[in-house]
C-alpha atoms as a PDB file:
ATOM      1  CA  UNK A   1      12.559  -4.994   2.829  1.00  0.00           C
ATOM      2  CA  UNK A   2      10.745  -3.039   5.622  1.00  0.00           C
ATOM      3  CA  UNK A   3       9.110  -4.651   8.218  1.00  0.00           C
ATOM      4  CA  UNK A   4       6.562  -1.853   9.028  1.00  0.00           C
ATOM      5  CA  UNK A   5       4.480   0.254   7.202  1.00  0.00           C
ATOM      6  CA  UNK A   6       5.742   2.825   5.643  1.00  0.00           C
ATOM      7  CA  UNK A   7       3.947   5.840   3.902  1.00  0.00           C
ATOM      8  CA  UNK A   8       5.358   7.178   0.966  1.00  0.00           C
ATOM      9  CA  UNK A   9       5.580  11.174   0.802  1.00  0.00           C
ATOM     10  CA  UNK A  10       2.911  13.085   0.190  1.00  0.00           C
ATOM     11  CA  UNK A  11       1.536  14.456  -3.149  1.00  0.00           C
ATOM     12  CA  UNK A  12      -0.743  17.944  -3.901  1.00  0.00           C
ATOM     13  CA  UNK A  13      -2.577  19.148  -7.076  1.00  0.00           C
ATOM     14  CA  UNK A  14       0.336  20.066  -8.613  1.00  0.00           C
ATOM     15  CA  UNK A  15       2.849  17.269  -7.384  1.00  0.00           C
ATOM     16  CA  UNK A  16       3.101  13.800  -7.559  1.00  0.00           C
ATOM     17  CA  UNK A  17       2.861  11.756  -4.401  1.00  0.00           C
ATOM     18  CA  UNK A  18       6.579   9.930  -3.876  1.00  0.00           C
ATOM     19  CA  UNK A  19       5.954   6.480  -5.721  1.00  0.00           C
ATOM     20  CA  UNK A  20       7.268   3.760  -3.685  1.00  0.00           C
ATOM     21  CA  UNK A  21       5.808   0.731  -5.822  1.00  0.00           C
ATOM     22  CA  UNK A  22       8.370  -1.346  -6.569  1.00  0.00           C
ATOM     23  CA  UNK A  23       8.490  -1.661 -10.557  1.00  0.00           C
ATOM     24  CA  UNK A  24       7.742  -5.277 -10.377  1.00  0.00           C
ATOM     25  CA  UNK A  25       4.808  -5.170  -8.164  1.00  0.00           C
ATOM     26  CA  UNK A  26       1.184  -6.589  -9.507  1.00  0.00           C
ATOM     27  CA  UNK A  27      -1.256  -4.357  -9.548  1.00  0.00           C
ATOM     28  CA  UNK A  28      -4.306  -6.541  -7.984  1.00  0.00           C
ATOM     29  CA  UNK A  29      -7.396  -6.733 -10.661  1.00  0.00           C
ATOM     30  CA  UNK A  30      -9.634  -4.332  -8.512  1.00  0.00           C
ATOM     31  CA  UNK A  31     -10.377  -1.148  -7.260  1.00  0.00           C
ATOM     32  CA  UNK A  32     -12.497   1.386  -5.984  1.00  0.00           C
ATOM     33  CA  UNK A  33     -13.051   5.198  -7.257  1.00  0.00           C
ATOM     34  CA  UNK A  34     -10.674   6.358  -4.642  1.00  0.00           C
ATOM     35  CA  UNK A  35      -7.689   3.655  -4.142  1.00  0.00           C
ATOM     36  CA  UNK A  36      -5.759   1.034  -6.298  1.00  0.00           C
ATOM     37  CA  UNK A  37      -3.966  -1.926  -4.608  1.00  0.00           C
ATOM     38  CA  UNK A  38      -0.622  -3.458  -5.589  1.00  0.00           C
ATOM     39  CA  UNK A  39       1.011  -6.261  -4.125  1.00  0.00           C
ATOM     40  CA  UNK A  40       4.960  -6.922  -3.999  1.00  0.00           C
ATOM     41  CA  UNK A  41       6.215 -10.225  -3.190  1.00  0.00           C
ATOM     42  CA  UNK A  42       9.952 -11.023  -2.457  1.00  0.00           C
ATOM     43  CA  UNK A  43      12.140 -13.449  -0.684  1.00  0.00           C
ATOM     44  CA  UNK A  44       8.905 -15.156   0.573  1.00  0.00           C
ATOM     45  CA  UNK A  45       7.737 -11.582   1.703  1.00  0.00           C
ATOM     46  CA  UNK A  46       4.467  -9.909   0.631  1.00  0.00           C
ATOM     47  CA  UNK A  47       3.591  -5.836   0.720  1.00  0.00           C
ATOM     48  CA  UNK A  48       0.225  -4.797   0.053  1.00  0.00           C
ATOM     49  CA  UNK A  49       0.615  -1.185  -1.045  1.00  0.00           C
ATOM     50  CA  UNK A  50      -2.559   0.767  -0.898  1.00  0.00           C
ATOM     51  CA  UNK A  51      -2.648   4.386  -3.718  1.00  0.00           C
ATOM     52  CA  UNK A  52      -5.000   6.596  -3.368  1.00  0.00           C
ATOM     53  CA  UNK A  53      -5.923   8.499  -6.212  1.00  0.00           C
ATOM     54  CA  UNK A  54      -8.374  11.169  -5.155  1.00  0.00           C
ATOM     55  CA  UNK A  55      -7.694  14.672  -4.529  1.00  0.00           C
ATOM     56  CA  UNK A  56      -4.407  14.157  -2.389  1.00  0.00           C
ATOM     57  CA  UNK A  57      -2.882  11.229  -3.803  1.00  0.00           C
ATOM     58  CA  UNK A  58      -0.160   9.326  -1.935  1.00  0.00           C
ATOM     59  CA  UNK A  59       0.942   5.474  -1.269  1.00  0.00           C
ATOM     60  CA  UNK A  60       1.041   3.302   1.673  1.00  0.00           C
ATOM     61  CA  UNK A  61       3.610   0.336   2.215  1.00  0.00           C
ATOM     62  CA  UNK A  62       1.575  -2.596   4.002  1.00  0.00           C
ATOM     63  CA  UNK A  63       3.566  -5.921   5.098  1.00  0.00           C
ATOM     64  CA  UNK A  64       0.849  -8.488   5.225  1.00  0.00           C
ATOM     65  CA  UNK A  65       1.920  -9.499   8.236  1.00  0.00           C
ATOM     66  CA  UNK A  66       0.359  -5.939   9.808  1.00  0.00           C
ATOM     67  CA  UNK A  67      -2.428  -6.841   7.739  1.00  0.00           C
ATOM     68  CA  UNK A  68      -2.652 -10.005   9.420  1.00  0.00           C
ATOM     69  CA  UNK A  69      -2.074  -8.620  12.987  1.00  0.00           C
ATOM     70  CA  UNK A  70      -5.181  -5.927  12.341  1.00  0.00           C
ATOM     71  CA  UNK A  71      -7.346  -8.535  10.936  1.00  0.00           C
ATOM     72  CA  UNK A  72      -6.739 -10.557  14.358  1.00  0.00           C
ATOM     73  CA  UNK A  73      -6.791  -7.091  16.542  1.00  0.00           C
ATOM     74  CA  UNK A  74     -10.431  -6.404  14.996  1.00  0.00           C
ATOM     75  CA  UNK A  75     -11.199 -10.323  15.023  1.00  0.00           C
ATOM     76  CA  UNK A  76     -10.820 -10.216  18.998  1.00  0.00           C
ATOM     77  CA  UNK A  77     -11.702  -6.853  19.945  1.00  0.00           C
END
């Protein structure tokens, strides 16, 4: 599993952004008009990825860990 984040490839109007949700990911009971949230957890690892589903759609691979390290970045700053 990756350690950073990762962004999947972009999609258009007429093509599909690259999916890089793993198939058994849970897609987390909320969202907002413009982005669904999935997480993935493996081998005591856990991936937030972030979809957007507006007028470019596309998918972004966050280890919580990064989530964790901007959380404390903000926290301090």
């Amino acid at each position: 599993m990756k350690r950073a984040i990762y962004e999947g490839g972009r999609g258009a109007s007429r093509v599909s952004a690259e999916n890089i949700i793993p198939p058994d990911a849970e897609k987390i009971p909320f969202e907002t008009r413009s982005y669904e949230f999935y997480v993935h957890r493996i081998h005591g690892r856990v991936t937030v990825y972030i979809v957007t589903t507006d007028y470019h759609p596309g998918i972004l691979s966050v280890p919580v860990e990064k989530l964790i390290e901007f959380i404390q970045y903000v926290q301090v700053s």
